[in-house]
C-alpha atoms as a PDB file:
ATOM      1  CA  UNK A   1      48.009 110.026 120.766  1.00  0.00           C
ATOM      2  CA  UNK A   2      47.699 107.991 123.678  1.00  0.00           C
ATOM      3  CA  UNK A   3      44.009 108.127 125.043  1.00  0.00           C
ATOM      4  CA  UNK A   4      44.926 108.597 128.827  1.00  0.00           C
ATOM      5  CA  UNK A   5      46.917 111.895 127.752  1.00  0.00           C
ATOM      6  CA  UNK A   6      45.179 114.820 128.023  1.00  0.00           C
ATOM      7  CA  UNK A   7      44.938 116.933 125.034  1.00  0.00           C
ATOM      8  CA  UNK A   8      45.808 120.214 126.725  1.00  0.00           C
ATOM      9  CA  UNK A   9      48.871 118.504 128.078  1.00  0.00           C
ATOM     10  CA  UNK A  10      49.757 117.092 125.004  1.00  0.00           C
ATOM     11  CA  UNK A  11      49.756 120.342 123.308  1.00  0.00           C
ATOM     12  CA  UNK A  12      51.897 122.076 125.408  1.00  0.00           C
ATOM     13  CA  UNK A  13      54.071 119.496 125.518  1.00  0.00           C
ATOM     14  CA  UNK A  14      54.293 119.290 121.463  1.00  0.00           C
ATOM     15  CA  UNK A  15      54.925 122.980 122.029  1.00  0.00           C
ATOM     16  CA  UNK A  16      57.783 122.540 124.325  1.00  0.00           C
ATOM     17  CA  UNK A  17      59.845 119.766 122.257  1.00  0.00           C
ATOM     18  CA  UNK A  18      58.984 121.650 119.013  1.00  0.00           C
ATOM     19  CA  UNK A  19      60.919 124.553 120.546  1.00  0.00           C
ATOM     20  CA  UNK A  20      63.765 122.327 121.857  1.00  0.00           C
ATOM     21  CA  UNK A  21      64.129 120.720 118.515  1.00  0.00           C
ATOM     22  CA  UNK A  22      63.771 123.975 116.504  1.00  0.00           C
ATOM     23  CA  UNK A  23      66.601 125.650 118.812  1.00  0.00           C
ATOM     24  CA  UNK A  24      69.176 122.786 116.980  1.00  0.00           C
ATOM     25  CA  UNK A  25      70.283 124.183 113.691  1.00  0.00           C
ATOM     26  CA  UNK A  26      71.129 121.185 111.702  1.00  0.00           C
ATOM     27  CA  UNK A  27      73.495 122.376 108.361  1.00  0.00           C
ATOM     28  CA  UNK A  28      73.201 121.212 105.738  1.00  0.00           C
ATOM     29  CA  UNK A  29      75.768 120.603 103.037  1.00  0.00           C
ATOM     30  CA  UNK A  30      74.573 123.012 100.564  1.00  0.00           C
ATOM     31  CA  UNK A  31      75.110 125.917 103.410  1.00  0.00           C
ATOM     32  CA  UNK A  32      78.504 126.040 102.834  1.00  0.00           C
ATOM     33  CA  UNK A  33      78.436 126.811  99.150  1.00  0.00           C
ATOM     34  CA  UNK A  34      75.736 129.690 100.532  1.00  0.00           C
ATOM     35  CA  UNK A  35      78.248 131.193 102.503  1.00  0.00           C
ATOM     36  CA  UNK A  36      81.160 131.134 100.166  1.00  0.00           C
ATOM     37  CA  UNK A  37      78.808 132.912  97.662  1.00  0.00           C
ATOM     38  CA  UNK A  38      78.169 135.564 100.302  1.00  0.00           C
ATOM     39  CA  UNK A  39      81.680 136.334 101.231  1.00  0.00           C
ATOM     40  CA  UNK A  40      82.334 136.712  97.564  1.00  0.00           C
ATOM     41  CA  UNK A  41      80.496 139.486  97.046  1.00  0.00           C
ATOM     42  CA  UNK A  42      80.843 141.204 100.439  1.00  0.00           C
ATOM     43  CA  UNK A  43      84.717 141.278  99.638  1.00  0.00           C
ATOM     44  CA  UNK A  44      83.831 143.000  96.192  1.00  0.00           C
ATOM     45  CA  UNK A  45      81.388 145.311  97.743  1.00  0.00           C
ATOM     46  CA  UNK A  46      84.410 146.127 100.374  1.00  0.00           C
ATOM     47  CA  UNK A  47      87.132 146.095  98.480  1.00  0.00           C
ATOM     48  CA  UNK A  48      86.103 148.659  96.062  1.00  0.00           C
ATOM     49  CA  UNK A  49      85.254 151.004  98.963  1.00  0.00           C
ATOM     50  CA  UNK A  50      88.792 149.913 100.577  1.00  0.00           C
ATOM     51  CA  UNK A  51      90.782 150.171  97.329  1.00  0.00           C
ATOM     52  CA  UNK A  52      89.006 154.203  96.694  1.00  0.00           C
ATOM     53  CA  UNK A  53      87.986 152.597  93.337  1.00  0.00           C
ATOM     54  CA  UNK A  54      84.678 152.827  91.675  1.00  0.00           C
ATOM     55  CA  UNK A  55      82.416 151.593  93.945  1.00  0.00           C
ATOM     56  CA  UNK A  56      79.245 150.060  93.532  1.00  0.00           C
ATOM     57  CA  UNK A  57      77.001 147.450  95.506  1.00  0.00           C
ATOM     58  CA  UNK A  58      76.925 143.476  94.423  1.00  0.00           C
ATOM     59  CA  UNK A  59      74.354 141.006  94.529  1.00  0.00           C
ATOM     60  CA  UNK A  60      73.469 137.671  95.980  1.00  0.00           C
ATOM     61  CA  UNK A  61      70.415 135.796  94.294  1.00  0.00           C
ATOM     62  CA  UNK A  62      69.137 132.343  96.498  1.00  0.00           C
ATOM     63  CA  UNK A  63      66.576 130.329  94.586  1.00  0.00           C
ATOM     64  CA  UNK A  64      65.055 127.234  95.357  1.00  0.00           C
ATOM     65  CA  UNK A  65      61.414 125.728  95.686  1.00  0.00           C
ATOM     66  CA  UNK A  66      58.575 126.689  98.792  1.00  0.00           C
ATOM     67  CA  UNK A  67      60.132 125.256 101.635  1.00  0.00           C
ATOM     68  CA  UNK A  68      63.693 124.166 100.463  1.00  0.00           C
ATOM     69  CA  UNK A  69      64.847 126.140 104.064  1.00  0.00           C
ATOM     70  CA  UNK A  70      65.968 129.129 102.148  1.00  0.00           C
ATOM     71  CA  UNK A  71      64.890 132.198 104.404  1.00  0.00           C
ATOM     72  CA  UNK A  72      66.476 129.816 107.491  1.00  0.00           C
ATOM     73  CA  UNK A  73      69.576 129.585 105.937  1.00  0.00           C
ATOM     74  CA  UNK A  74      69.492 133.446 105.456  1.00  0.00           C
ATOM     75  CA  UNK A  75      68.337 134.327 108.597  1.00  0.00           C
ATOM     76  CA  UNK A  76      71.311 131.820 110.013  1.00  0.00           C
ATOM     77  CA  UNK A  77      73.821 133.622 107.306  1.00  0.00           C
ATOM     78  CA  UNK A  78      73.210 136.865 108.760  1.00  0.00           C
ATOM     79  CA  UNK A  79      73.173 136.500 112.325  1.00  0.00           C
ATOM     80  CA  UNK A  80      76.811 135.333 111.600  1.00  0.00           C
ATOM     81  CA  UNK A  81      77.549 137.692 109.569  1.00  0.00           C
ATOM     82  CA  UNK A  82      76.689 140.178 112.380  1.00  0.00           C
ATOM     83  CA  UNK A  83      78.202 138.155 115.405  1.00  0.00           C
ATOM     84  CA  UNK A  84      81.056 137.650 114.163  1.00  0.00           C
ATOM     85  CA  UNK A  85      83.510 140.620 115.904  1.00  0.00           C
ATOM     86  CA  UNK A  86      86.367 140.821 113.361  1.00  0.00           C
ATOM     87  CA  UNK A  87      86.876 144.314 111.123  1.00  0.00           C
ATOM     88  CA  UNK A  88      85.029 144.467 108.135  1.00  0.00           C
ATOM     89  CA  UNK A  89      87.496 147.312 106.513  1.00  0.00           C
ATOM     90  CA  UNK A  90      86.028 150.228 104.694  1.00  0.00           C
ATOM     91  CA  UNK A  91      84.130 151.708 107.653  1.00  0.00           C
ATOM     92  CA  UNK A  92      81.403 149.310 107.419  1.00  0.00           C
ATOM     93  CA  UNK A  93      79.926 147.755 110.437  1.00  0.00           C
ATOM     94  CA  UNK A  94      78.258 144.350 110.696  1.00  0.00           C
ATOM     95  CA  UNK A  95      74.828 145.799 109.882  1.00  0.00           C
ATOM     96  CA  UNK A  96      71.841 144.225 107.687  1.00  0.00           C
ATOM     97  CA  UNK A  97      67.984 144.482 107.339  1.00  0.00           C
ATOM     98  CA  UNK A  98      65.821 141.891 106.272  1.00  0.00           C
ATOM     99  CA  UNK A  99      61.658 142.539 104.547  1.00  0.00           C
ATOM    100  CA  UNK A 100      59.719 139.824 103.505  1.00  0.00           C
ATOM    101  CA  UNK A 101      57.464 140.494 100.709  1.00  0.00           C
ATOM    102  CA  UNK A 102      53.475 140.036 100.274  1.00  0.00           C
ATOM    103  CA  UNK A 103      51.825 139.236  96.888  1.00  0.00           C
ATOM    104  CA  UNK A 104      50.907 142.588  96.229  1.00  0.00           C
ATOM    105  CA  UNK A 105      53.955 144.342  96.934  1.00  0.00           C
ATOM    106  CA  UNK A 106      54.912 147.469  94.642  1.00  0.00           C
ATOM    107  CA  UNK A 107      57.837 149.356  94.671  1.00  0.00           C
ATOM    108  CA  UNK A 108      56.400 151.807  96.901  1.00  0.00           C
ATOM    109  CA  UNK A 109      55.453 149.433  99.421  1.00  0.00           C
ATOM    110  CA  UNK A 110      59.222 147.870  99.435  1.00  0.00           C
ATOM    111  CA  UNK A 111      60.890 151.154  99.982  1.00  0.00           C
ATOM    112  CA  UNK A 112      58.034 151.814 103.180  1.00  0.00           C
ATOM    113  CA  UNK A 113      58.832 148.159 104.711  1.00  0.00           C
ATOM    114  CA  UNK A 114      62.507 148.512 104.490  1.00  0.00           C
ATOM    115  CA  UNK A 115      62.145 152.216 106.402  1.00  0.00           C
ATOM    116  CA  UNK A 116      59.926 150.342 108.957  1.00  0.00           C
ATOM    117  CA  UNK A 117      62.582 147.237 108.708  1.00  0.00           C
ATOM    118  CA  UNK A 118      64.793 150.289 109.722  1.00  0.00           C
ATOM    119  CA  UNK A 119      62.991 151.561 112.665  1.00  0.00           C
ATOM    120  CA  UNK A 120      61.634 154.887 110.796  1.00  0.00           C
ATOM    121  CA  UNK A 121      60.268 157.166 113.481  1.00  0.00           C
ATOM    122  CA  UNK A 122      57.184 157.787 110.993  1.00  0.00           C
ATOM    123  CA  UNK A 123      54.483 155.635 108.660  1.00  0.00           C
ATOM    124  CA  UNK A 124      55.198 157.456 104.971  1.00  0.00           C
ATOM    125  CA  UNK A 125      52.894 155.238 103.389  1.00  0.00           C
ATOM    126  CA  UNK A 126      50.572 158.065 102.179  1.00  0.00           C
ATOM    127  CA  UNK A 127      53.056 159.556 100.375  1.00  0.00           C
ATOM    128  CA  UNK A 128      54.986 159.388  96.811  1.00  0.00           C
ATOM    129  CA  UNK A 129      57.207 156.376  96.219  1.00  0.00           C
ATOM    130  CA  UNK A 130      59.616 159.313  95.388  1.00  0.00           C
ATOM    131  CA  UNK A 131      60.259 160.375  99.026  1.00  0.00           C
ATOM    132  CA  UNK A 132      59.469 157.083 100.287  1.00  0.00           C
ATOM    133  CA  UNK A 133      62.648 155.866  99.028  1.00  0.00           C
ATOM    134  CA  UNK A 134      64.755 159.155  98.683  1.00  0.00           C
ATOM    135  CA  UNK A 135      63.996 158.473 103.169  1.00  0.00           C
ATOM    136  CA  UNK A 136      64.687 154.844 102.577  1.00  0.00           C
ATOM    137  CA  UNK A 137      68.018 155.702 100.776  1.00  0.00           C
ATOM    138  CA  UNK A 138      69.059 158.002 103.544  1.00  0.00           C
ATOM    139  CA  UNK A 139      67.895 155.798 106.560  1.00  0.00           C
ATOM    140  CA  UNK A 140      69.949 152.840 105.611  1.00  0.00           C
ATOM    141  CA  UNK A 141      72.823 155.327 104.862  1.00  0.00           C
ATOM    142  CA  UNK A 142      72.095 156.914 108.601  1.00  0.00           C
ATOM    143  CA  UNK A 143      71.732 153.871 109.802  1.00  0.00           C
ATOM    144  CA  UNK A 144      74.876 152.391 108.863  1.00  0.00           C
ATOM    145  CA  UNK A 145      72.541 149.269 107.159  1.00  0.00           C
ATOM    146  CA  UNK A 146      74.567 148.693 103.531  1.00  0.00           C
ATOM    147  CA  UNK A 147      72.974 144.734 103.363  1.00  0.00           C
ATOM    148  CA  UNK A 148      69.717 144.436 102.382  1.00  0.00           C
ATOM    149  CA  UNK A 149      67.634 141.090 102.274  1.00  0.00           C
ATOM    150  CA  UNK A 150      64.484 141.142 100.219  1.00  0.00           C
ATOM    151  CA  UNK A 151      62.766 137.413 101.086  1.00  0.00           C
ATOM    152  CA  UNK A 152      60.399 136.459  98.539  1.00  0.00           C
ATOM    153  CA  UNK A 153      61.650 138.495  95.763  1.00  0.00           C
ATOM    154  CA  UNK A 154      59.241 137.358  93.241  1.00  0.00           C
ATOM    155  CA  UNK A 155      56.661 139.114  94.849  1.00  0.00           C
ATOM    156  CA  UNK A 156      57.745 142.384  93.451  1.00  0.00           C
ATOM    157  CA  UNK A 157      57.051 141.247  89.622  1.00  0.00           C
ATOM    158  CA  UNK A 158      53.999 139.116  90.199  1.00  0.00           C
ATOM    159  CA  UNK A 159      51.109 140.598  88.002  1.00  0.00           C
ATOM    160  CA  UNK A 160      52.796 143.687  87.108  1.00  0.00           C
ATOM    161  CA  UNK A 161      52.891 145.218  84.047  1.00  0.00           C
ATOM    162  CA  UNK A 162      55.649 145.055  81.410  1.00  0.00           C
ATOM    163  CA  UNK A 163      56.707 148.941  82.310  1.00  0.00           C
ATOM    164  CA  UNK A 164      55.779 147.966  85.601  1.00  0.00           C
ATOM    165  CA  UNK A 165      58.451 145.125  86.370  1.00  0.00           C
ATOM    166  CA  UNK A 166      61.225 147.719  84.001  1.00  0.00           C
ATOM    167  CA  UNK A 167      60.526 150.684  86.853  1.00  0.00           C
ATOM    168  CA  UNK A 168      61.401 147.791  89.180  1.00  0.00           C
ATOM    169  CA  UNK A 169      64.377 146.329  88.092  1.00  0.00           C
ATOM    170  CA  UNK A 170      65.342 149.698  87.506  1.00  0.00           C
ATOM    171  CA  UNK A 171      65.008 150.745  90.933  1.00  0.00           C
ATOM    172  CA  UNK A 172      66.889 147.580  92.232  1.00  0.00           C
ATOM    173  CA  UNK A 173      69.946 148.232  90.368  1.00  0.00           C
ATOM    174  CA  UNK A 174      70.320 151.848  91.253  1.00  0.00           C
ATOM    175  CA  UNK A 175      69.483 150.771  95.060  1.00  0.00           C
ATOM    176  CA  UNK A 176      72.936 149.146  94.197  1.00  0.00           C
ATOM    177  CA  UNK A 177      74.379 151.869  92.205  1.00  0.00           C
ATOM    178  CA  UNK A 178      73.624 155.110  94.471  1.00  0.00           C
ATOM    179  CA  UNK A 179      77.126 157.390  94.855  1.00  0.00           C
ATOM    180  CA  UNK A 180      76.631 157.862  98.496  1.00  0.00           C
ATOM    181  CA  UNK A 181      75.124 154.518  99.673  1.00  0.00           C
ATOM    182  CA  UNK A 182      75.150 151.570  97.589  1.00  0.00           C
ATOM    183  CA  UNK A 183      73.650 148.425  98.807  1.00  0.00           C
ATOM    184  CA  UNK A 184      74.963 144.871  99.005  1.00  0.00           C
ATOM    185  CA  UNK A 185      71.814 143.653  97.897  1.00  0.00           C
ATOM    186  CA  UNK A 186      70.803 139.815  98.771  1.00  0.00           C
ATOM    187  CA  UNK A 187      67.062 138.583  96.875  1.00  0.00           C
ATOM    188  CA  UNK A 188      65.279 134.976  97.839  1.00  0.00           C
ATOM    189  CA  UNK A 189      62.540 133.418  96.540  1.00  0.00           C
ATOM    190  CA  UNK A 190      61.055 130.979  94.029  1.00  0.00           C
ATOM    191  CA  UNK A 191      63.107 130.109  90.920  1.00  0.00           C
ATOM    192  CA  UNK A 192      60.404 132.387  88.381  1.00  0.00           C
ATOM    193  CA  UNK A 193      62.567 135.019  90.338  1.00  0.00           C
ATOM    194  CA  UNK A 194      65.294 134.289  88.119  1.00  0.00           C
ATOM    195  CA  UNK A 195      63.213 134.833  84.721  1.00  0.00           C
ATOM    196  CA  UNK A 196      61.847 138.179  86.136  1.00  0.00           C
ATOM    197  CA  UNK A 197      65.996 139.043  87.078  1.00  0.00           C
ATOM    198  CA  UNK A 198      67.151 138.621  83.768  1.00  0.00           C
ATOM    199  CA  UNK A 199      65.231 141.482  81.721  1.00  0.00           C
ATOM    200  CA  UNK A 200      67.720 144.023  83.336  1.00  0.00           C
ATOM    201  CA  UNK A 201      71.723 142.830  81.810  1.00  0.00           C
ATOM    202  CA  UNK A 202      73.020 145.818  84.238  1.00  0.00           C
ATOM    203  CA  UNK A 203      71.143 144.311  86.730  1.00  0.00           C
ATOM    204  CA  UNK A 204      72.427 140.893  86.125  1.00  0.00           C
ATOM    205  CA  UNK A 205      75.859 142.000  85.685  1.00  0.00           C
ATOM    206  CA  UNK A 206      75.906 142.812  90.052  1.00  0.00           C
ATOM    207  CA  UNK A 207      74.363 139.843  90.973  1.00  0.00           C
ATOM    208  CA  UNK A 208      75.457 135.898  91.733  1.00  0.00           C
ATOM    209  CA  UNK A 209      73.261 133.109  91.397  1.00  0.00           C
ATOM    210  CA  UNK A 210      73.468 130.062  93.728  1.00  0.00           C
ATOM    211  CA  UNK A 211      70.065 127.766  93.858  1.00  0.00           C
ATOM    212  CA  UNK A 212      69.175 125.247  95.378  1.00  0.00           C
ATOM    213  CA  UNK A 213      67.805 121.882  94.416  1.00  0.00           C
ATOM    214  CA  UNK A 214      65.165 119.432  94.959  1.00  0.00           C
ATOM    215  CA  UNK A 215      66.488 116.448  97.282  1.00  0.00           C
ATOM    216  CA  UNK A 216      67.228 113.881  94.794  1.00  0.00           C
ATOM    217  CA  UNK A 217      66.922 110.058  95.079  1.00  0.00           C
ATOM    218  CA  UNK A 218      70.657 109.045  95.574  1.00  0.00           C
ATOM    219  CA  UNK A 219      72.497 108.073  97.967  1.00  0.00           C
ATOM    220  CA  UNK A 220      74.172 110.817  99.263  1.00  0.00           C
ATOM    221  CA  UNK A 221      70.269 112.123  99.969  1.00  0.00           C
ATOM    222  CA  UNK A 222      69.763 108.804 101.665  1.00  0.00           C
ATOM    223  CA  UNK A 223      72.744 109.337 104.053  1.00  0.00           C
ATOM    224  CA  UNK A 224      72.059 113.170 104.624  1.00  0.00           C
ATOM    225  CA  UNK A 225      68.472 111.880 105.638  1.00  0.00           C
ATOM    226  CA  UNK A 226      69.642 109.465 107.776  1.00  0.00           C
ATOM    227  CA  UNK A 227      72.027 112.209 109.674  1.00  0.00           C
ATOM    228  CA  UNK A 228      69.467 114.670 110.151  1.00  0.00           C
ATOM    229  CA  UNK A 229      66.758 111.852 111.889  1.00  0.00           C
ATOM    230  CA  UNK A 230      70.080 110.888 113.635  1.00  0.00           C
ATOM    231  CA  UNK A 231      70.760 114.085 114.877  1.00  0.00           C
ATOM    232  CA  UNK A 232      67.356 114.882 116.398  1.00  0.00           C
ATOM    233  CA  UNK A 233      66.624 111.639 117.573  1.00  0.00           C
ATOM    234  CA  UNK A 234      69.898 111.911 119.770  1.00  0.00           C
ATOM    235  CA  UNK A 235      68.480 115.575 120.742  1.00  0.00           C
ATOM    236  CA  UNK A 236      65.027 114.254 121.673  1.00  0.00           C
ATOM    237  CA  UNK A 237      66.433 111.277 123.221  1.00  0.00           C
ATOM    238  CA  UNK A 238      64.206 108.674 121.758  1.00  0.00           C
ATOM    239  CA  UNK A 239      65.131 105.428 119.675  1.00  0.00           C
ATOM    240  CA  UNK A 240      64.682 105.297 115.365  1.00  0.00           C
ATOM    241  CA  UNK A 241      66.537 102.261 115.037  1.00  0.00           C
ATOM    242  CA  UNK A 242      64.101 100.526 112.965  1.00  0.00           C
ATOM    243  CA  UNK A 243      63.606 103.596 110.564  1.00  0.00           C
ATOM    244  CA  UNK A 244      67.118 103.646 109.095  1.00  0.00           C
ATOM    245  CA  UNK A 245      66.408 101.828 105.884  1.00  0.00           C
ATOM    246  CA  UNK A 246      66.398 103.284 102.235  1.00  0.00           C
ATOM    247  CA  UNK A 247      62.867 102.404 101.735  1.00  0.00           C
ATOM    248  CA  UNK A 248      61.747 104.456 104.738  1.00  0.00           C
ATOM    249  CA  UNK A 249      63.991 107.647 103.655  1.00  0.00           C
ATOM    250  CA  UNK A 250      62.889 107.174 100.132  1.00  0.00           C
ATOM    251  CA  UNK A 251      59.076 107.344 101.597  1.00  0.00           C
ATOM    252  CA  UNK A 252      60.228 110.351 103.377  1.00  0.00           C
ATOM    253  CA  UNK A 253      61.845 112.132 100.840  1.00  0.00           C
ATOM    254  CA  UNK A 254      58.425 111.766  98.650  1.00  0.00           C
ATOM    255  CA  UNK A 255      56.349 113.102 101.341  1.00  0.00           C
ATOM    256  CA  UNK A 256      57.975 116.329 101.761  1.00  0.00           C
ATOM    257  CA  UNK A 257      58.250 116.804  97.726  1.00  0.00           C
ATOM    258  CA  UNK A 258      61.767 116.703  97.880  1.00  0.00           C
ATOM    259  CA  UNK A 259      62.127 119.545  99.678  1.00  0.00           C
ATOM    260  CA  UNK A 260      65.219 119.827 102.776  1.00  0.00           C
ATOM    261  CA  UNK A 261      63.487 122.060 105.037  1.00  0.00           C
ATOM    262  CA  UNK A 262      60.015 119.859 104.857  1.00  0.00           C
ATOM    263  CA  UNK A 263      62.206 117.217 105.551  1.00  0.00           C
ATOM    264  CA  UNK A 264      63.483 118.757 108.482  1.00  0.00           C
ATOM    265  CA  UNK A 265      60.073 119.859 109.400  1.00  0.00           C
ATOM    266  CA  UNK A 266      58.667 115.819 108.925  1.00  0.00           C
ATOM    267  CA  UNK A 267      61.335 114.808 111.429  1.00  0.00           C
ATOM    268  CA  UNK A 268      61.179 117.390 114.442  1.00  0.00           C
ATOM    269  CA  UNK A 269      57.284 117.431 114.612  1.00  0.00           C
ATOM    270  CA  UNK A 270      57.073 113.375 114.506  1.00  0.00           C
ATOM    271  CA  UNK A 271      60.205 113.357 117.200  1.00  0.00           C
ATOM    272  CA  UNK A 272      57.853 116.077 118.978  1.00  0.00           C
ATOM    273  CA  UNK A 273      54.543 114.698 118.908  1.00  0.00           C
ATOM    274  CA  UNK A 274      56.074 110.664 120.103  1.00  0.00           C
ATOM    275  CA  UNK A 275      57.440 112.318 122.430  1.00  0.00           C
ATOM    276  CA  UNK A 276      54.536 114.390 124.181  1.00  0.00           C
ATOM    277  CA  UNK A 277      53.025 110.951 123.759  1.00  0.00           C
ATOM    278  CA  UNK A 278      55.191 109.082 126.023  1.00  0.00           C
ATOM    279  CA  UNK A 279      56.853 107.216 123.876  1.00  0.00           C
ATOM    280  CA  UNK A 280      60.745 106.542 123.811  1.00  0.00           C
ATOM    281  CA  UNK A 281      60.789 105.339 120.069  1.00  0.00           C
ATOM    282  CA  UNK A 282      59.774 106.743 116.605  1.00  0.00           C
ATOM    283  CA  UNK A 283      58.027 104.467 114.328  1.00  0.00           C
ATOM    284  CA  UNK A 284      56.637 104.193 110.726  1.00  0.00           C
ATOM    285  CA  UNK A 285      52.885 104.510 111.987  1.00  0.00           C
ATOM    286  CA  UNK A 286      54.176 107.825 113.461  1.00  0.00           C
ATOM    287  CA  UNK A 287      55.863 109.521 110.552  1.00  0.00           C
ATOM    288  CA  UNK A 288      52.304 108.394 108.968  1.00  0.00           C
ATOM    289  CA  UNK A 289      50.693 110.383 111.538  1.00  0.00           C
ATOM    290  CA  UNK A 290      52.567 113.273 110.699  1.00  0.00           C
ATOM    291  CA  UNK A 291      51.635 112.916 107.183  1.00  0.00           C
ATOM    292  CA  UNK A 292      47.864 112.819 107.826  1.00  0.00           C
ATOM    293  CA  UNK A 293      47.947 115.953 110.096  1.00  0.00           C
ATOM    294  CA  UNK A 294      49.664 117.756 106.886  1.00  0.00           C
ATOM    295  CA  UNK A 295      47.740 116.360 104.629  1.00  0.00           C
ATOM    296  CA  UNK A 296      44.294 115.110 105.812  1.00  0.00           C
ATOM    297  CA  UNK A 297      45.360 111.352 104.293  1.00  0.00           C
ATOM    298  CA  UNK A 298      43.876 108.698 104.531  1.00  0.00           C
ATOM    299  CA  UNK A 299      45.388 105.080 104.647  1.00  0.00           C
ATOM    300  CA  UNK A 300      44.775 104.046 101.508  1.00  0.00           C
ATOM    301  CA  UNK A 301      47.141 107.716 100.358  1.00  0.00           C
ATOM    302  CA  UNK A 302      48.900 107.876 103.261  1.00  0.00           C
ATOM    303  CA  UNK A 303      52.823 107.574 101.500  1.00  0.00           C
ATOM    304  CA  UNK A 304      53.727 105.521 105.120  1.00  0.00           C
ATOM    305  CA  UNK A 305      51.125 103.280 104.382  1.00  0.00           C
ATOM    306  CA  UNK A 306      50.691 102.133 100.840  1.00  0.00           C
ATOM    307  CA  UNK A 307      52.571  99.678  99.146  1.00  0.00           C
ATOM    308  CA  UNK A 308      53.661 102.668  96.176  1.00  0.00           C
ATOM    309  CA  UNK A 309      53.890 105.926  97.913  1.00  0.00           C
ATOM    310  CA  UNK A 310      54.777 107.619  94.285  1.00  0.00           C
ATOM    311  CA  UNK A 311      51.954 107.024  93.024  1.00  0.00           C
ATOM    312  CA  UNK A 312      50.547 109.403  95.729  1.00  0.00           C
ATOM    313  CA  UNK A 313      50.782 113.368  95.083  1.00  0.00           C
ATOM    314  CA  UNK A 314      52.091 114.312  98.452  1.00  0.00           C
ATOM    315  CA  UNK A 315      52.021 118.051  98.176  1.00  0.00           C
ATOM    316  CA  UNK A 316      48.631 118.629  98.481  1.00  0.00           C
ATOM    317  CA  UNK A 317      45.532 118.645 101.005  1.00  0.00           C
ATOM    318  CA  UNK A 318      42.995 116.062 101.297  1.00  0.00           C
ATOM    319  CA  UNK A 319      39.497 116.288 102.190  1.00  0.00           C
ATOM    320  CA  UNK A 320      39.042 114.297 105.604  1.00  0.00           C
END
């Protein structure tokens, strides 16, 4: 940071081009196989209900690794699924809720957060998980709410017992299998989610897959890098001319573990913090800086800096 610019200043200003840059929702490739995986399952869910068939709820499971930009692409999934003003059929209107899960969530705690998620007049947390979700069940039935998002999925298994994560997986499929209300049921997290998933085959047998993967070194990774600094930089207004080289990307790709939405995250606070600097183009030295405010860095394992970055673990935190 330039010496003559005061840090208060600075700040705010970081704050203000953070928020510019965070307000552009750059889509990514992948998105669109997201979406068709969505609409897949909302027109089973539907079309049972339309067709006076059995009806029953259907699944959507999104894996990928912390930070891949899942729970963005979710959040951005269902905001259009709500905006968008066409009939859904069935006497279903455009209506979702979304919890995201802590560590030590239980069932019991899932069924409270989605009645809170739900705007329950009343904390039920003291009582049974029984008439915590028998409320839950009714709620999202009152409410009109038939998809449900649980973010960080894995959450609900994590050092549980082995009757434990069965009562669970249990629970999830009938959440989807209830007469009056079945749910169109959408779970995120961390690929273990998957391994948890598949001790319930009824379970399994309502649900799609779609995951997504690590950025790879190729170069159709090398172009989509080069359109998202591209895109921002034309946003922020600021040159990267001499950044748009495969040994830069590479470098970049690397310091954000292959991981999209760290990638993202590595361009818009560099393009944010040159320009609350002053300065009108984005350099090596300040994707570097980026780095060492992640990481605590130094040159000599600063991935910018060194003459082989891979060498370098770049997911983890330094002392400085």
């Amino acid at each position: 940071m330039n010496a003559l610019v005061d840090p208060k200043t600075h700040a705010e200003a970081f704050t203000t081009y953070l928020t510019q840059f965070k307000k552009h929702n750059y889509v990514l490739p992948r998105y669109a196989g997201l979406e068709t995986g969505f609409n897949s399952v909302l027109a089973q869910f539907v079309s049972s209900r339309m067709a006076e068939v059995h009806f029953e709820g259907r699944g959507l499971v999104l894996t990928a690794g912390t930070r891949s930009g899942k729970t963005h692409d979710l959040k951005e999934l269902l905001k259009s699924f709500s905006d968008d003003p066409s009939e859904l059929g069935g006497g279903f209107e455009r209506k979702s809720v979304r919890v995201s899960l802590r560590a030590t969530t239980s069932w019991k705690h899932l069924g409270s957060a989605l009645l809170k998620a739900t705007g329950y007049f009343s904390d039920l947390d003291h009582r049974s998980a029984d008439l915590i979700w028998r409320r839950t069940e009714s709620q999202l039935m009152r409410k009109g709410v038939f998809v449900v998002h649980i973010d960080e999925a894995q959450h609900l298994f994590y050092e549980k017992k082995s009757e434990q994560i069965k009562t669970i997986l249990a629970g999830l499929k009938d959440l989807m299998k209830r007469p009056d209300w079945p749910v169109l049921l959408i779970l995120s997290g961390v690929p273990t989610l998957l391994e948890f998933l598949n001790g319930s085959d009824e379970l399994v047998a309502l649900l799609e897959p779609i995951s997504y993967e690590d950025i790879a070194y190729n170069s159709e990774s090398l172009e989509e890098v080069d359109a998202i600094l591209c895109a921002f930089a034309e946003v922020a207004e600021i040159d990267v001319s001499t950044l748009r080289n495969e040994e830069v990307y590479n470098r970049m790709i690397h310091a954000t573990a292959r991981r999209w939405g760290r990638l993202i995250e590595l361009v818009i606070q560099s393009l944010a913090y040159a320009k609350a600097s002053g300065k009108g183009e984005l350099s090596n030295a300040d994707l570097a800086d980026t780095f060492r405010r992640w990481t605590g860095a130094a040159d000599g394992a600063n991935v910018f800096l060194v003459e082989n970055p891979y060498r370098i673990k770049a997911h983890i935190l330094f002392p400085s």
